[in-house]
PDB file of N, CA and C in Angstrom:
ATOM      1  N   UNK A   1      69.479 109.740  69.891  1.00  0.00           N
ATOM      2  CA  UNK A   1      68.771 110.718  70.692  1.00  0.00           C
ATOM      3  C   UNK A   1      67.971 109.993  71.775  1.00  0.00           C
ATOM      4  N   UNK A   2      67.972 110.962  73.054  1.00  0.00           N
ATOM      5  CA  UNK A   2      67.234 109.828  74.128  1.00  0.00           C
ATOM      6  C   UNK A   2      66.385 110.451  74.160  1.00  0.00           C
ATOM      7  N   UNK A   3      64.797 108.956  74.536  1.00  0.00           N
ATOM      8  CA  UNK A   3      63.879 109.345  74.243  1.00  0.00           C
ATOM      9  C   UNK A   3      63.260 110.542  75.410  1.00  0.00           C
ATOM     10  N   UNK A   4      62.418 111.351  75.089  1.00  0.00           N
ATOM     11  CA  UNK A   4      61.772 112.306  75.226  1.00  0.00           C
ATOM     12  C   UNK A   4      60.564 111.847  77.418  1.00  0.00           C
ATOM     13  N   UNK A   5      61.311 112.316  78.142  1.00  0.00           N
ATOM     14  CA  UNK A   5      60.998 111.811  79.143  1.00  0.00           C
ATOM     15  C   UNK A   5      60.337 112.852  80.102  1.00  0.00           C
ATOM     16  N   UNK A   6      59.229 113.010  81.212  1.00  0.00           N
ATOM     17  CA  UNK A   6      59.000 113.968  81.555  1.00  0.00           C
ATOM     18  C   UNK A   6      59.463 114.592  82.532  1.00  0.00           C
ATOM     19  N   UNK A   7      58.845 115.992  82.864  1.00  0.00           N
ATOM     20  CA  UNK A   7      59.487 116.637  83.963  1.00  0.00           C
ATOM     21  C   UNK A   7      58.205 116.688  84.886  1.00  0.00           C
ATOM     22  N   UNK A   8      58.285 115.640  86.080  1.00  0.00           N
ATOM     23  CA  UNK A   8      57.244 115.739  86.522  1.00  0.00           C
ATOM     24  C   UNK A   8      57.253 116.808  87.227  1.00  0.00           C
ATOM     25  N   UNK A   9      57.696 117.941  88.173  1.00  0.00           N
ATOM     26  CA  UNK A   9      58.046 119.147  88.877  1.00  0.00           C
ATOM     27  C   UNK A   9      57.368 119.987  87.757  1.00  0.00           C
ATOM     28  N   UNK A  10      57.414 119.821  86.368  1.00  0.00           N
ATOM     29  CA  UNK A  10      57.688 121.381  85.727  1.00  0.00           C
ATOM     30  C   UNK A  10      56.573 120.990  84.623  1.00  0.00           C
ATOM     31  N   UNK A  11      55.846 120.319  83.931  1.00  0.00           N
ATOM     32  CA  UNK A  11      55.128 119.716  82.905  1.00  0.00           C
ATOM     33  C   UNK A  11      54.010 119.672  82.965  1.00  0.00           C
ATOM     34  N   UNK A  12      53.234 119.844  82.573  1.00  0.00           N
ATOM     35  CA  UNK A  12      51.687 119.916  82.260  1.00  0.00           C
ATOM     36  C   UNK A  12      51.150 118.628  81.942  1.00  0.00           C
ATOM     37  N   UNK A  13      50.429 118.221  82.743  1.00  0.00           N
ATOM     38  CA  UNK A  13      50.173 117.048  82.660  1.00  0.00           C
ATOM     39  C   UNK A  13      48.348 116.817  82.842  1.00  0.00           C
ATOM     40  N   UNK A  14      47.769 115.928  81.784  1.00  0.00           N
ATOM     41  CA  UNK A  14      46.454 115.958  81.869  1.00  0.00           C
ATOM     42  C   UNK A  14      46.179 114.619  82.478  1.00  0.00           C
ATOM     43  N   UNK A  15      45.122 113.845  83.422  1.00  0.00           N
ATOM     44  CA  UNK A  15      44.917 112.790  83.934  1.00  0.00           C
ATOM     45  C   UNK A  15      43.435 112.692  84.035  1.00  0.00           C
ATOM     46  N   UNK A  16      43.269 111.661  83.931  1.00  0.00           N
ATOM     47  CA  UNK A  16      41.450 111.025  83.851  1.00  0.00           C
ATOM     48  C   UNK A  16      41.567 110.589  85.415  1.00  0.00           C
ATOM     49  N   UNK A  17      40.190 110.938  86.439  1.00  0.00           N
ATOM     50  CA  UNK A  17      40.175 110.209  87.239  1.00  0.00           C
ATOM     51  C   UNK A  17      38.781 109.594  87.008  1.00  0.00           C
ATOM     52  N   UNK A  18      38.817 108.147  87.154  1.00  0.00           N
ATOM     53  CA  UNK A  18      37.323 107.336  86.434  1.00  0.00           C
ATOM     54  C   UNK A  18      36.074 107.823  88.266  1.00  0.00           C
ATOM     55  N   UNK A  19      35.301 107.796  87.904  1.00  0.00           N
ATOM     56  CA  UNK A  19      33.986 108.012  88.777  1.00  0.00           C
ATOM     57  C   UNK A  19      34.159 107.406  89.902  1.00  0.00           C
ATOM     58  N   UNK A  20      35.376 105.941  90.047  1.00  0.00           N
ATOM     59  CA  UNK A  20      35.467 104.692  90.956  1.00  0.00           C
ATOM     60  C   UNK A  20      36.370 105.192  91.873  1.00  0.00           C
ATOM     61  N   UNK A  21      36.760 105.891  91.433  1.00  0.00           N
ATOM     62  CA  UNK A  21      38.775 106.655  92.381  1.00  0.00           C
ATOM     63  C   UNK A  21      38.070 107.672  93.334  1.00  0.00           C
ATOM     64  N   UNK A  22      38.592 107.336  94.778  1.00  0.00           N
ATOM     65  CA  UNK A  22      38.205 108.401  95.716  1.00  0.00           C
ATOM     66  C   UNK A  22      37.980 109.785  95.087  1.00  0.00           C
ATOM     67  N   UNK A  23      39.205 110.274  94.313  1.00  0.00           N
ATOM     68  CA  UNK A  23      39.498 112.069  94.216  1.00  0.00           C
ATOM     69  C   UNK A  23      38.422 112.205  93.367  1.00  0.00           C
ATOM     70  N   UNK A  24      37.904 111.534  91.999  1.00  0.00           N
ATOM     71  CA  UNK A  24      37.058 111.902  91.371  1.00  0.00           C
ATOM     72  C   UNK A  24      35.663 112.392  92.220  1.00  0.00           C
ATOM     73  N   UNK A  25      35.151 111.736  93.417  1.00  0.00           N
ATOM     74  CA  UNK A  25      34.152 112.967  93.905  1.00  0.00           C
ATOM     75  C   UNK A  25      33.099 112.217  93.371  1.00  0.00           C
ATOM     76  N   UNK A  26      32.801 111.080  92.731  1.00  0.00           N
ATOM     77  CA  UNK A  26      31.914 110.503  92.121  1.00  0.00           C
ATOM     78  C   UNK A  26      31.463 110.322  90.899  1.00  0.00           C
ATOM     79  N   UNK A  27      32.486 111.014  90.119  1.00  0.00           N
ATOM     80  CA  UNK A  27      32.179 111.951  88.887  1.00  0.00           C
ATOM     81  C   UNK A  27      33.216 111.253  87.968  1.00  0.00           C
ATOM     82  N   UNK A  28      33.774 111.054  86.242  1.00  0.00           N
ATOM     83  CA  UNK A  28      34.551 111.026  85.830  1.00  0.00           C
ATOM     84  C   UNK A  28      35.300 112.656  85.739  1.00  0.00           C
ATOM     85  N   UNK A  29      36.254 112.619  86.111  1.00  0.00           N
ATOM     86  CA  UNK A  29      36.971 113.958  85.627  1.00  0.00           C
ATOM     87  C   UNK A  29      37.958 113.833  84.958  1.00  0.00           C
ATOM     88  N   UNK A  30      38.823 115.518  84.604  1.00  0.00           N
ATOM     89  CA  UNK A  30      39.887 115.025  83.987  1.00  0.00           C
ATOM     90  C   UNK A  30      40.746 115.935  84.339  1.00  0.00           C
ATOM     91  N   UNK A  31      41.630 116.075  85.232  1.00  0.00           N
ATOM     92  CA  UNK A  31      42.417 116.488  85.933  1.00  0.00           C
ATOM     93  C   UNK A  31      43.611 117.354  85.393  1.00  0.00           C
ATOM     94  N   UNK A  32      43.680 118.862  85.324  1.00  0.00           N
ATOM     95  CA  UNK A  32      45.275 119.013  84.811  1.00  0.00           C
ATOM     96  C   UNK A  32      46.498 119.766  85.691  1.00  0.00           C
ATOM     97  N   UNK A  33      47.014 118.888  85.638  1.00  0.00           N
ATOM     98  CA  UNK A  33      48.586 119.305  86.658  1.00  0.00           C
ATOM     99  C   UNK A  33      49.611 120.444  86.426  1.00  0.00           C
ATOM    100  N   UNK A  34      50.182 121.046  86.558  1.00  0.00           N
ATOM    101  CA  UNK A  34      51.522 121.789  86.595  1.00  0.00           C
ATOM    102  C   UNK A  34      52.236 121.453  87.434  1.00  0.00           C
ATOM    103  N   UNK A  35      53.235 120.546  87.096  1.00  0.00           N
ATOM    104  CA  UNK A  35      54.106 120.080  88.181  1.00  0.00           C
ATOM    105  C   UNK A  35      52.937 119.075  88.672  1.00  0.00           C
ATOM    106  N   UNK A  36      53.538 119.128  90.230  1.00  0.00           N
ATOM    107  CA  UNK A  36      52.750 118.279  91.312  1.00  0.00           C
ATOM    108  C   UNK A  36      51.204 118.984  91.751  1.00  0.00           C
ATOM    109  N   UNK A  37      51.380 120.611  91.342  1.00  0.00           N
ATOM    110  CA  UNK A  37      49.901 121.593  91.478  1.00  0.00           C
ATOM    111  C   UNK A  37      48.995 121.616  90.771  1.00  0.00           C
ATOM    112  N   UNK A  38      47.457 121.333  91.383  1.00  0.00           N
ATOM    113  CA  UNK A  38      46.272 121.038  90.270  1.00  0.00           C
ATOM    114  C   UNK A  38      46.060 122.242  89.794  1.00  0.00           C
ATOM    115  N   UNK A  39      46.041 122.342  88.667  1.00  0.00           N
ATOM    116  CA  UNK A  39      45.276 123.894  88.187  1.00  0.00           C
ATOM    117  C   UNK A  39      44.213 123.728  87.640  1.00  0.00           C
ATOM    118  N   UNK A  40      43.516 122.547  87.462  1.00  0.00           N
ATOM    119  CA  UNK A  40      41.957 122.742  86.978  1.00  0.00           C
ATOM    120  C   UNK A  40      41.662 121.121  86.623  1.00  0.00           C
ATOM    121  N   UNK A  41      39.545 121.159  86.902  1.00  0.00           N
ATOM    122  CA  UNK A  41      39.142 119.904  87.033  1.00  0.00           C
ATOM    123  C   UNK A  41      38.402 119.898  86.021  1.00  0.00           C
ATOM    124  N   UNK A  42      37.775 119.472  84.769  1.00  0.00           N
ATOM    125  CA  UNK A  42      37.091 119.476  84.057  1.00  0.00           C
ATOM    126  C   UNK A  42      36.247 118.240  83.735  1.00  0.00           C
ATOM    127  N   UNK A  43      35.282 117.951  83.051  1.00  0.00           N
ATOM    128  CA  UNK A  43      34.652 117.258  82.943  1.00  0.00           C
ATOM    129  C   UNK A  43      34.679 116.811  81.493  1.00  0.00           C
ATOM    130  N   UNK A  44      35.394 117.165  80.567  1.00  0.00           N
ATOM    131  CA  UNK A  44      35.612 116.400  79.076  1.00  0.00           C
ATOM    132  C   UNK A  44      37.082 116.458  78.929  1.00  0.00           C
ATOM    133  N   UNK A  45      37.316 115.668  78.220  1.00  0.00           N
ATOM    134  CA  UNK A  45      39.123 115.451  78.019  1.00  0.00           C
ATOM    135  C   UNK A  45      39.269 116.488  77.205  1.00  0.00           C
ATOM    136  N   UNK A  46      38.227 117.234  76.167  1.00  0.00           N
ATOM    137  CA  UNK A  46      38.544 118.349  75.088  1.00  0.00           C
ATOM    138  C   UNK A  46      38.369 119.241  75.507  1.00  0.00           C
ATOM    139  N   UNK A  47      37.665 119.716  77.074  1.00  0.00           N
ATOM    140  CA  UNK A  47      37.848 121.279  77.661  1.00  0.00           C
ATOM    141  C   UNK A  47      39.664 120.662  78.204  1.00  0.00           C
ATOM    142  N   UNK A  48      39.228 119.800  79.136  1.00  0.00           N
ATOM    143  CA  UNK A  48      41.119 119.776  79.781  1.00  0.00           C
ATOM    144  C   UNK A  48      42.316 120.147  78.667  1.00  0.00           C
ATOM    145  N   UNK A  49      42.415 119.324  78.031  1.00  0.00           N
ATOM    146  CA  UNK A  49      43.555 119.271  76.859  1.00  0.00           C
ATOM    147  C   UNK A  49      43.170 120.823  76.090  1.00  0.00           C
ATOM    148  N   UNK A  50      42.132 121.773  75.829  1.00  0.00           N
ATOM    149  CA  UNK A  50      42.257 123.153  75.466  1.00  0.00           C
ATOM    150  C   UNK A  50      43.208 123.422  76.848  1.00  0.00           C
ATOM    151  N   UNK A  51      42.732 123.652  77.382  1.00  0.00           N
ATOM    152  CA  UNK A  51      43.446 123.738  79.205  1.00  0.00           C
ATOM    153  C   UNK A  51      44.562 123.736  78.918  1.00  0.00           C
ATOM    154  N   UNK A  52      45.020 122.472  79.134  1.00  0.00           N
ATOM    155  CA  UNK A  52      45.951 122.197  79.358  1.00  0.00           C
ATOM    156  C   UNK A  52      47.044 122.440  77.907  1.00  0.00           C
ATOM    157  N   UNK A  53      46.686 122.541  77.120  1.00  0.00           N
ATOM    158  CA  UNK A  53      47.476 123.507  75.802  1.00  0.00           C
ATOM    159  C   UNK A  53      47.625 124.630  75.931  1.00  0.00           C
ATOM    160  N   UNK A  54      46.364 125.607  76.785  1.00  0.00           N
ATOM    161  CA  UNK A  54      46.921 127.176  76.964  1.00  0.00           C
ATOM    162  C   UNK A  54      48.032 127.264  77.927  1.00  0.00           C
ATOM    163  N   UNK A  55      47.932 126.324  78.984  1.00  0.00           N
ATOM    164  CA  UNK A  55      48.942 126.373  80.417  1.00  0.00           C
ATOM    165  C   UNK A  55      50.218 126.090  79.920  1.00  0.00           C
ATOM    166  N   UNK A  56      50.247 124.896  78.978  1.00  0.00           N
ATOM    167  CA  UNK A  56      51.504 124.830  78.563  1.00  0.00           C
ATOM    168  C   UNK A  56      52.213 125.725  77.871  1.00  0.00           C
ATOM    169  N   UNK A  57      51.557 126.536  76.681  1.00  0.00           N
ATOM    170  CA  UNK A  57      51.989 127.776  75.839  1.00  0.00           C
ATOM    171  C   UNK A  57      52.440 128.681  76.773  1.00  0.00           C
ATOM    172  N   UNK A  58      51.696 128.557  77.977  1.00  0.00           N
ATOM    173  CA  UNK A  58      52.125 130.127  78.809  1.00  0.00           C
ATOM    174  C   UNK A  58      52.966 129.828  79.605  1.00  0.00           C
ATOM    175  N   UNK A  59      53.546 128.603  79.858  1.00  0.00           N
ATOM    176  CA  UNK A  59      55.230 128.551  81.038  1.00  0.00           C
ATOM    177  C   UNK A  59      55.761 127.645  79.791  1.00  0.00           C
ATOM    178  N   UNK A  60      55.584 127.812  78.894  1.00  0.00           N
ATOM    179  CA  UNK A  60      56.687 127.219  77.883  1.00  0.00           C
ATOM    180  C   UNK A  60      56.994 125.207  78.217  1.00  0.00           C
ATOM    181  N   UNK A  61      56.170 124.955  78.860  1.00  0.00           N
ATOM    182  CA  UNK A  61      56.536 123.346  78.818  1.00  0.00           C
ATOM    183  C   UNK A  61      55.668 122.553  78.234  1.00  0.00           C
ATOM    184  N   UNK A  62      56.040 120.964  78.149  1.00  0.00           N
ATOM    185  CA  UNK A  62      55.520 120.576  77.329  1.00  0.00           C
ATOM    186  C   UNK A  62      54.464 119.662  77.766  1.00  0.00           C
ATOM    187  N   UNK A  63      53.186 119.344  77.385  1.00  0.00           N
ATOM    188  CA  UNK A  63      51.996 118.573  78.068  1.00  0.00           C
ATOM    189  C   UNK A  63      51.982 116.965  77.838  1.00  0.00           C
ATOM    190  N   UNK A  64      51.700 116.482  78.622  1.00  0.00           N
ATOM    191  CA  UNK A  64      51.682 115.018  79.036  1.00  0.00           C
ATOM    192  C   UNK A  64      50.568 114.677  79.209  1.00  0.00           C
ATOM    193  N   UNK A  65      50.142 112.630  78.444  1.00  0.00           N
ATOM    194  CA  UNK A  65      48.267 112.507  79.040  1.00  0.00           C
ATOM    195  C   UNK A  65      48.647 111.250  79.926  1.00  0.00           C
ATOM    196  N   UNK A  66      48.275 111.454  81.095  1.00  0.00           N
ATOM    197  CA  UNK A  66      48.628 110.080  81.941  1.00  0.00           C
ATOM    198  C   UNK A  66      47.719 109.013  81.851  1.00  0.00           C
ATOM    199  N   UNK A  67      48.205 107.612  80.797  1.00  0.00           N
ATOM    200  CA  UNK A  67      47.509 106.827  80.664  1.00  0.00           C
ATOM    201  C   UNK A  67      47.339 105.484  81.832  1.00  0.00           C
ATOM    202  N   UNK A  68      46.692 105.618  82.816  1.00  0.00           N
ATOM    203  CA  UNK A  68      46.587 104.632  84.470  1.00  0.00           C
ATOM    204  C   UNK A  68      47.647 103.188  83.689  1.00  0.00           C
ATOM    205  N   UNK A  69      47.831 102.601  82.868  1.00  0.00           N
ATOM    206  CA  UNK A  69      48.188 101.438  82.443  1.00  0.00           C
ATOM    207  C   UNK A  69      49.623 101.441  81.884  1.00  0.00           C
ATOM    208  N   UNK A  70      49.201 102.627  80.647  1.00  0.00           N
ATOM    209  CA  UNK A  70      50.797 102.936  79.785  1.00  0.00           C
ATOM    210  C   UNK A  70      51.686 103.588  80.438  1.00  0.00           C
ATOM    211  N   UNK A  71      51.099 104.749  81.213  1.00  0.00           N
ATOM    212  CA  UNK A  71      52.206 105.620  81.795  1.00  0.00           C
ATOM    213  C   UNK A  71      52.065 107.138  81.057  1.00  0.00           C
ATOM    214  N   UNK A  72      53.109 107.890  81.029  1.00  0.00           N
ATOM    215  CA  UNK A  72      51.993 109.299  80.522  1.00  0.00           C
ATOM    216  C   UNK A  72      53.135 109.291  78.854  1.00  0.00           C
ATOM    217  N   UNK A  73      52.467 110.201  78.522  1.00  0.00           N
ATOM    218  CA  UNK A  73      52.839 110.236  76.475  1.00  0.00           C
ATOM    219  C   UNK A  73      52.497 111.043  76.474  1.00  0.00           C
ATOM    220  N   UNK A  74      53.752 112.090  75.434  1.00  0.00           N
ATOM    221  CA  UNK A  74      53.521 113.464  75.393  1.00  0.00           C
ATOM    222  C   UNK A  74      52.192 113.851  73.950  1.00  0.00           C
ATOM    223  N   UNK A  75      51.799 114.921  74.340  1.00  0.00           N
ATOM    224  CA  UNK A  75      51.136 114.778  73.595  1.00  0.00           C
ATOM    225  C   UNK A  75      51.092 115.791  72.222  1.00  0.00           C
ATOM    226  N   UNK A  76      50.870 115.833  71.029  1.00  0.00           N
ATOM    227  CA  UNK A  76      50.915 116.684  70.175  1.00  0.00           C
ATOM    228  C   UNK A  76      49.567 117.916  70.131  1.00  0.00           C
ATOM    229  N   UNK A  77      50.421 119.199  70.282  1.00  0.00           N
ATOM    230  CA  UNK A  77      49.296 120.427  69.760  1.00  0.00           C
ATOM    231  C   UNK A  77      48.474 120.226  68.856  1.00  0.00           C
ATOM    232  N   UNK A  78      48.889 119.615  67.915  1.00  0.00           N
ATOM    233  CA  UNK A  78      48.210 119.950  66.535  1.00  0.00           C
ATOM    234  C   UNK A  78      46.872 118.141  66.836  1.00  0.00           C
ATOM    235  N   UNK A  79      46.935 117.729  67.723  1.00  0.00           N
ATOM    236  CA  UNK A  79      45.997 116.902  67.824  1.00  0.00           C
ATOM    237  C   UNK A  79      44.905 117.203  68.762  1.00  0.00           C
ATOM    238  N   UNK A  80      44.929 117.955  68.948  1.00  0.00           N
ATOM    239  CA  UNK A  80      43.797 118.783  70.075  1.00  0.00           C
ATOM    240  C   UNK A  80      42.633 119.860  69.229  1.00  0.00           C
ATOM    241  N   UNK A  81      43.304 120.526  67.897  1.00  0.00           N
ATOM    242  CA  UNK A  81      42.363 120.856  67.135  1.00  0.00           C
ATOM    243  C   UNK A  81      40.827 120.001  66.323  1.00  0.00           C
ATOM    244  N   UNK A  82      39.670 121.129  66.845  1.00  0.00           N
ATOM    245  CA  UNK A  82      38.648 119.651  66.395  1.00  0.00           C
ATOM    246  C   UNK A  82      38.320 118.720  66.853  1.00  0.00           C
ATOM    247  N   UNK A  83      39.100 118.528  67.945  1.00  0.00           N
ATOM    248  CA  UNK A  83      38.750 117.004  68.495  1.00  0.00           C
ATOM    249  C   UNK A  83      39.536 117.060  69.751  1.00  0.00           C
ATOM    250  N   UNK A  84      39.450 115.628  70.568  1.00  0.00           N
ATOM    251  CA  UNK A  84      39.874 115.286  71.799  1.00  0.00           C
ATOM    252  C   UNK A  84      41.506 115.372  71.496  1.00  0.00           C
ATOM    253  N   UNK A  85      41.915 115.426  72.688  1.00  0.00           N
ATOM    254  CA  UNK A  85      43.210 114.874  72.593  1.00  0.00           C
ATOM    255  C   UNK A  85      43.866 113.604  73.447  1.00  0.00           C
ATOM    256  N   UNK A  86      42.444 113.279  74.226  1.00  0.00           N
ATOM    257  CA  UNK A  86      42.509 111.609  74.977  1.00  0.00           C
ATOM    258  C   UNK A  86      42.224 111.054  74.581  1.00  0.00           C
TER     259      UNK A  86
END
């Protein structure tokens, strides 16, 4: 089976921008994507990733955490309960 790769066009994707990165605004944020379109900026990885778990449930795709180093890794539902999912 090949491994599990994303759809960057179509995927939900959550991203940290650190306080140092122009877009962050000065701020750490945490960014979540649809496709290439931002749909929301948050300020904890556990509001984004709720976020970004409802967005995904509602166009049926699957969510991604973009790690600046690793690259992005999908991420599991059931690890967002209770806790972070970054």
């Amino acid at each position: 089976m090949a491994p599990l790769e994303p759809d960057l066009d179509r995927d939900v994707i959550v991203k940290h921008v650190h306080r140092d990165q122009p877009e962050s605004g000065g701020h750490g944020r945490w960014i979540v994507f649809l496709g290439s379109a931002k749909r929301g900026e948050l300020e904890s990885a556990q509001a984004a990733c709720v976020f970004a778990r409802l967005l995904a449930d509602l166009v049926k795709r699957p969510m991604w955490i973009d790690h600046e180093r690793e690259g992005l890794e999908p991420l599991d539902p059931g690890s967002i309960r209770g806790g972070t999912c970054c």
